[in-house]
C-alpha atoms as a PDB file:
ATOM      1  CA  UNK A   1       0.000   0.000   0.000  1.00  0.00           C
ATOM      2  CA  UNK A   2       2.441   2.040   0.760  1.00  0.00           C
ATOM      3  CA  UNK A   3       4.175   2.060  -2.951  1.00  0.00           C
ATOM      4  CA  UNK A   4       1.514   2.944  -4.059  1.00  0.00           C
ATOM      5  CA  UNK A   5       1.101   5.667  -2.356  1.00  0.00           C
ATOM      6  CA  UNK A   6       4.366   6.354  -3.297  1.00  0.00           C
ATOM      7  CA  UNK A   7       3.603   6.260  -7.018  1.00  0.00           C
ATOM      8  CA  UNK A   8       0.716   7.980  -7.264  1.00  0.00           C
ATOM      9  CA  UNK A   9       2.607  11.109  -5.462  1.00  0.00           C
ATOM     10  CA  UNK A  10       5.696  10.547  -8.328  1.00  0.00           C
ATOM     11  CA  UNK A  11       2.594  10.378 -11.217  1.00  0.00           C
ATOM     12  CA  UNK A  12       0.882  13.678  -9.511  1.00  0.00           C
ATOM     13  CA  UNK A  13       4.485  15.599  -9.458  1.00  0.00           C
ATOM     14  CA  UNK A  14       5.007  14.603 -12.771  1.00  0.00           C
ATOM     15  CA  UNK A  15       1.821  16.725 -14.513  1.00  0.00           C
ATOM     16  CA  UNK A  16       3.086  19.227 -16.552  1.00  0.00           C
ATOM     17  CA  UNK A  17       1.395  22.923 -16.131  1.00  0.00           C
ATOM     18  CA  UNK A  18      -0.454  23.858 -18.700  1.00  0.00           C
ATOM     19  CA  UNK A  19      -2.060  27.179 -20.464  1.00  0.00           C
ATOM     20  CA  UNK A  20      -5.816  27.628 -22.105  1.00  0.00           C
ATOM     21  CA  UNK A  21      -5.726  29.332 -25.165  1.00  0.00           C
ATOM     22  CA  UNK A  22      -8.308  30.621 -27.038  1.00  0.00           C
ATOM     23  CA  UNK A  23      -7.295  30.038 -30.865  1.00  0.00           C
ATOM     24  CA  UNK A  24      -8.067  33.227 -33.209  1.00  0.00           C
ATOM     25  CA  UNK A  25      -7.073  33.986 -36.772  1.00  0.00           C
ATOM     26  CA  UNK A  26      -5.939  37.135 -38.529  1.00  0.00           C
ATOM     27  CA  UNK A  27      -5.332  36.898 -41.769  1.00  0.00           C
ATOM     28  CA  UNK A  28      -3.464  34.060 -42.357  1.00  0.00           C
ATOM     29  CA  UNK A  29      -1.904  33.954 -38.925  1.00  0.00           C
ATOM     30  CA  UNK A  30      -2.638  32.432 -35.590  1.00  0.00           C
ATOM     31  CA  UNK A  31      -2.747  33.699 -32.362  1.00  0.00           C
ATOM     32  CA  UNK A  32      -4.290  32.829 -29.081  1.00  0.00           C
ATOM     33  CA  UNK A  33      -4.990  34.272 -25.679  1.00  0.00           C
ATOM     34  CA  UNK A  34      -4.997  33.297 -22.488  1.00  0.00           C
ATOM     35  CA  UNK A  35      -8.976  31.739 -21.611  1.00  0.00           C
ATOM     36  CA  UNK A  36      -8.643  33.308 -18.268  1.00  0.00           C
ATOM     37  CA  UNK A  37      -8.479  36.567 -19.549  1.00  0.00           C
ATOM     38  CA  UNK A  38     -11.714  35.678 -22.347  1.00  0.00           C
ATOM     39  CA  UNK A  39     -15.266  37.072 -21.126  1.00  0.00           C
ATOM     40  CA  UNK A  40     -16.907  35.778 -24.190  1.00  0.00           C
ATOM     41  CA  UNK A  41     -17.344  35.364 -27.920  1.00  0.00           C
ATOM     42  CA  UNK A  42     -20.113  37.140 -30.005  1.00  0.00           C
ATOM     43  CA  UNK A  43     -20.671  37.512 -33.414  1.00  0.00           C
ATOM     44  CA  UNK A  44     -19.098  41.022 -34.635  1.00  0.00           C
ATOM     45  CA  UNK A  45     -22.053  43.226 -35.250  1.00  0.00           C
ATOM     46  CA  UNK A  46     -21.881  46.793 -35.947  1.00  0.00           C
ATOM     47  CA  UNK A  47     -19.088  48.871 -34.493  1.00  0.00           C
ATOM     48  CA  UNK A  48     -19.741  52.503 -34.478  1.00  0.00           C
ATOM     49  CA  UNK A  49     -16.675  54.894 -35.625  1.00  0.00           C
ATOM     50  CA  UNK A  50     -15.277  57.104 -32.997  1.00  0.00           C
ATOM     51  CA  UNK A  51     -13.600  60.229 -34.138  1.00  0.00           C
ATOM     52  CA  UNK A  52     -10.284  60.998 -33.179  1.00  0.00           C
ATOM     53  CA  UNK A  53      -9.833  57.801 -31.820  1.00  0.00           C
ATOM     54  CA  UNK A  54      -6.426  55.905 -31.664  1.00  0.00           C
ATOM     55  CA  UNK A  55      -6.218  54.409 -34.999  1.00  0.00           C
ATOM     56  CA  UNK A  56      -6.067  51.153 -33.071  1.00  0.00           C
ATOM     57  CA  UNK A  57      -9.806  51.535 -32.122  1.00  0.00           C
ATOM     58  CA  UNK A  58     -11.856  50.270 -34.339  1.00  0.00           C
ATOM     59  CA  UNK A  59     -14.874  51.146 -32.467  1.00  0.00           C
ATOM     60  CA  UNK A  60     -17.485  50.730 -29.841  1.00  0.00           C
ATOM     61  CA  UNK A  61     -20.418  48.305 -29.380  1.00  0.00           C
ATOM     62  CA  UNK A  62     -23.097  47.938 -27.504  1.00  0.00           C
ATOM     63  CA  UNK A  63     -22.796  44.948 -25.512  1.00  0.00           C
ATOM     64  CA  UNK A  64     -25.982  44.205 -23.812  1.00  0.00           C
ATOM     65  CA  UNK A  65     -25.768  47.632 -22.908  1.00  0.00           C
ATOM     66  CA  UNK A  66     -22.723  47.431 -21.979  1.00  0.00           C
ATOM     67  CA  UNK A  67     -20.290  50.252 -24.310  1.00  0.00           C
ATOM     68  CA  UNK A  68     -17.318  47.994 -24.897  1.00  0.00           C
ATOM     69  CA  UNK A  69     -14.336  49.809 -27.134  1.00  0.00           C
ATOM     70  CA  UNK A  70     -13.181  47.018 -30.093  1.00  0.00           C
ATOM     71  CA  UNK A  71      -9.267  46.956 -30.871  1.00  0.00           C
ATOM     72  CA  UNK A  72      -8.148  46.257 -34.144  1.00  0.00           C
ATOM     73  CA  UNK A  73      -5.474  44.010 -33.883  1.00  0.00           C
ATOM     74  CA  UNK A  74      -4.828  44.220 -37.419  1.00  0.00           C
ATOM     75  CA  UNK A  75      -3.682  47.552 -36.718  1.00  0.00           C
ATOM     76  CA  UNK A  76      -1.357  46.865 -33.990  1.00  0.00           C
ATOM     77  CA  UNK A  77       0.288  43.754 -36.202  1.00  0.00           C
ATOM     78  CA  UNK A  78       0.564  45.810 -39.637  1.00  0.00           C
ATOM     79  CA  UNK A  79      -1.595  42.918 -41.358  1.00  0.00           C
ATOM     80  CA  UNK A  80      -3.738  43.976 -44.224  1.00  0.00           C
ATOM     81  CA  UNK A  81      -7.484  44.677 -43.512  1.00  0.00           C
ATOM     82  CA  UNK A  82     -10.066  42.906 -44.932  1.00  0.00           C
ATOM     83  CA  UNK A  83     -13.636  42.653 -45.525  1.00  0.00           C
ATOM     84  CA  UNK A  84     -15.702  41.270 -41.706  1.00  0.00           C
ATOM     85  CA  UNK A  85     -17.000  38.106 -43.025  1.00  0.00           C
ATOM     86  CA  UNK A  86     -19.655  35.459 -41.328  1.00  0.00           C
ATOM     87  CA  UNK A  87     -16.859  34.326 -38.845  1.00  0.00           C
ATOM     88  CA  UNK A  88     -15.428  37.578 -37.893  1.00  0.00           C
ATOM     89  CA  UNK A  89     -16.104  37.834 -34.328  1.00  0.00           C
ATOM     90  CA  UNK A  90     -15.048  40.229 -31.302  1.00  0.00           C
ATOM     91  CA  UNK A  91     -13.287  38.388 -28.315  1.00  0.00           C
ATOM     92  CA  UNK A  92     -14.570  40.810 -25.092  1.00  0.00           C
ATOM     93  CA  UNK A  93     -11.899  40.812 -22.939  1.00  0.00           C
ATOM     94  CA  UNK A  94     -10.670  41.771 -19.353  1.00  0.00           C
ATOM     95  CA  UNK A  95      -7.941  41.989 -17.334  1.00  0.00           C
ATOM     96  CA  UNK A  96      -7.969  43.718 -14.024  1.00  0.00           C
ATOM     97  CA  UNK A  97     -10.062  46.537 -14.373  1.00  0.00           C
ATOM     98  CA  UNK A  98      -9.381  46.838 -18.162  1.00  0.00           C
ATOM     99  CA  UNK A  99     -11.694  45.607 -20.613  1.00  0.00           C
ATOM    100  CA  UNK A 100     -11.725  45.504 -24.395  1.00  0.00           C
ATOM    101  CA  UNK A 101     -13.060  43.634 -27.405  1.00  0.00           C
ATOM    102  CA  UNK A 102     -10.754  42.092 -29.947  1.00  0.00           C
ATOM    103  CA  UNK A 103     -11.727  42.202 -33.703  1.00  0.00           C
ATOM    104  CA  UNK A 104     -10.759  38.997 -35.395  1.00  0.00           C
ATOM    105  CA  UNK A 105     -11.578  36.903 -38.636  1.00  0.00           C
ATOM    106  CA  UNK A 106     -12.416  33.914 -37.081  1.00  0.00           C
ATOM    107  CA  UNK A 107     -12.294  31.843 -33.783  1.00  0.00           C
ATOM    108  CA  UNK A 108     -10.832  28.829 -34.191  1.00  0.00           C
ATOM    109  CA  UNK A 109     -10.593  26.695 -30.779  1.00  0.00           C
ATOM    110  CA  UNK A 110      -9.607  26.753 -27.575  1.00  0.00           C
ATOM    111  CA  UNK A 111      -6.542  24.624 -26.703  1.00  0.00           C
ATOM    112  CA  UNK A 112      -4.488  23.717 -23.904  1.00  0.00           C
ATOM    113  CA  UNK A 113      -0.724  23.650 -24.488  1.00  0.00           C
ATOM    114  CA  UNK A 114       1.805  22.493 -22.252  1.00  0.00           C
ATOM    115  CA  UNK A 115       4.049  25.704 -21.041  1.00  0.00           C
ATOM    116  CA  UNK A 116       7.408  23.890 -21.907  1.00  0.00           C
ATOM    117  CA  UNK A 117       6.444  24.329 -25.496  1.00  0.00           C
ATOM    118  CA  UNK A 118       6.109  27.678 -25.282  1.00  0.00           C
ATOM    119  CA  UNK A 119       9.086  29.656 -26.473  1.00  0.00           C
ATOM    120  CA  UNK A 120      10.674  33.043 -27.438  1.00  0.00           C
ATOM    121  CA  UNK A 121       8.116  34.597 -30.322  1.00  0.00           C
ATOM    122  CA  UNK A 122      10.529  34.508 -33.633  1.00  0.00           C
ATOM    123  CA  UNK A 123       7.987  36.591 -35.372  1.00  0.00           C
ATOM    124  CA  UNK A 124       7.857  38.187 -38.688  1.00  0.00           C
ATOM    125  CA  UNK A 125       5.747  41.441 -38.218  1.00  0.00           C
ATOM    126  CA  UNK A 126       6.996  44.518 -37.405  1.00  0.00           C
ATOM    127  CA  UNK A 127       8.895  45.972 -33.883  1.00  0.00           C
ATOM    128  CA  UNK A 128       5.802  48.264 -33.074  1.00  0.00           C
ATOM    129  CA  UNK A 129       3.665  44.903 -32.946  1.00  0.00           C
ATOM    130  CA  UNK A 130       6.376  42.463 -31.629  1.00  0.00           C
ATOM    131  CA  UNK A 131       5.865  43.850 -28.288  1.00  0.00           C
ATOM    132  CA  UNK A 132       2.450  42.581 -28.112  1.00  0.00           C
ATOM    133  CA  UNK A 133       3.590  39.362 -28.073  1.00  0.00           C
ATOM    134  CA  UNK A 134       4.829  36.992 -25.625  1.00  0.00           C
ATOM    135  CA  UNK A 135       6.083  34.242 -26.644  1.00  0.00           C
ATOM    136  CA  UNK A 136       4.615  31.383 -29.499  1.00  0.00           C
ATOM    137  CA  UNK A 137       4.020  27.676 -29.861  1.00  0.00           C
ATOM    138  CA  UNK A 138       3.477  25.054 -32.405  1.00  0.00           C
ATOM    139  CA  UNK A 139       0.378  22.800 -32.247  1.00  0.00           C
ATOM    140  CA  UNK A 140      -1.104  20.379 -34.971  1.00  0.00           C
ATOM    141  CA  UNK A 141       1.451  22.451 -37.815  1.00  0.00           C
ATOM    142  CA  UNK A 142       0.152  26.148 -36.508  1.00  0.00           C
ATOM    143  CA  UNK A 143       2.322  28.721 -35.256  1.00  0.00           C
ATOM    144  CA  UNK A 144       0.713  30.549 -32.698  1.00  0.00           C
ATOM    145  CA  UNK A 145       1.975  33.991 -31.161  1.00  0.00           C
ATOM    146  CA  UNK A 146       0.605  34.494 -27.928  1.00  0.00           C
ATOM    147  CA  UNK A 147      -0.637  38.194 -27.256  1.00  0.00           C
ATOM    148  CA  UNK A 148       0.167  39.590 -24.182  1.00  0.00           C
ATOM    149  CA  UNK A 149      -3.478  41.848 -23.677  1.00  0.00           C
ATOM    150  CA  UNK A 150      -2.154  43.723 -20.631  1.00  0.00           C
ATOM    151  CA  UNK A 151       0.257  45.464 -22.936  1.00  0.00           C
ATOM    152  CA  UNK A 152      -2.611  46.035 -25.878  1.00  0.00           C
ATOM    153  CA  UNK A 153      -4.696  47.194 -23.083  1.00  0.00           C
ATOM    154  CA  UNK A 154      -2.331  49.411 -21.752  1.00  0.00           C
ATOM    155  CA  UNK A 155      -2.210  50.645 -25.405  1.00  0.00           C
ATOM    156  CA  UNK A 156      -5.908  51.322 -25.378  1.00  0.00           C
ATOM    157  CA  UNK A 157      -5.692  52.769 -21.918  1.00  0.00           C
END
């Protein structure tokens, strides 16, 4: 009995921490963020313009009514804007006392990833949007670049 005791402390020691992504697409990139940090998912509706805005604000909405701003990611990673389609959708989310929406083309998944394959972000896109990265992984042949949303909302901020 008391082996396997023994063993079943080893096996419990042995489980590696993990992260919870949730899986977006711009473009033809991937990224993810953190699931703790996700409120929710809803279909991107109409975002009303706000002049003089950052140019990294695409927006407000009304959420429920609830005025949440929407950040254009596109914007903060140089990638070329396209058209919203069906699957564009805003990811509302919060971090402290921050909140924000992301505008993205699609929602993929959410994934969980084990944090020793996480590693330095050798990214392609610019300096200005490298720092709103932390770090990337590989999973089933996608690269994903993990944002870091306390920096983009310190940008909205």
């Amino acid at each position: 009995m008391a082996h396997y005791k023994e063993d079943l402390y080893e096996r419990e020691e042995l489980k590696e921490e993990t992260l919870q992504l949730v899986v977006f697409r711009l473009g033809r990139e991937w990224y993810g963020v953190e699931i703790t940090k996700v409120k929710e998912v809803i279909k991107a509706g109409k975002i009303t313009y706000l002049p003089s805005s950052p140019e990294h604000i695409a927006g407000i909405i009304n959420l429920r009514g609830y005025i949440l701003s929407v950040t254009d990611l596109k914007t903060i990673f140089s990638l070329t804007h396209e058209e919203p389609t069906a699957k564009t959708r805003i990811i509302a989310i919060e971090s402290g006392i921050l909140e924000t929406g992301f505008l993205v083309d699609e929602v993929v998944e959410s994934i969980e990833v084990p944090v020793s394959k996480i590693e330095l972000a050798l990214l392609t896109i610019p300096a200005e949007g490298a720092k709103y990265i932390e770090g990337q992984c590989k999973v089933n042949d996608k690269l994903i670049a993990l944002v870091n949303v306390e920096k983009v909302l310190e940008k909205r901020a």
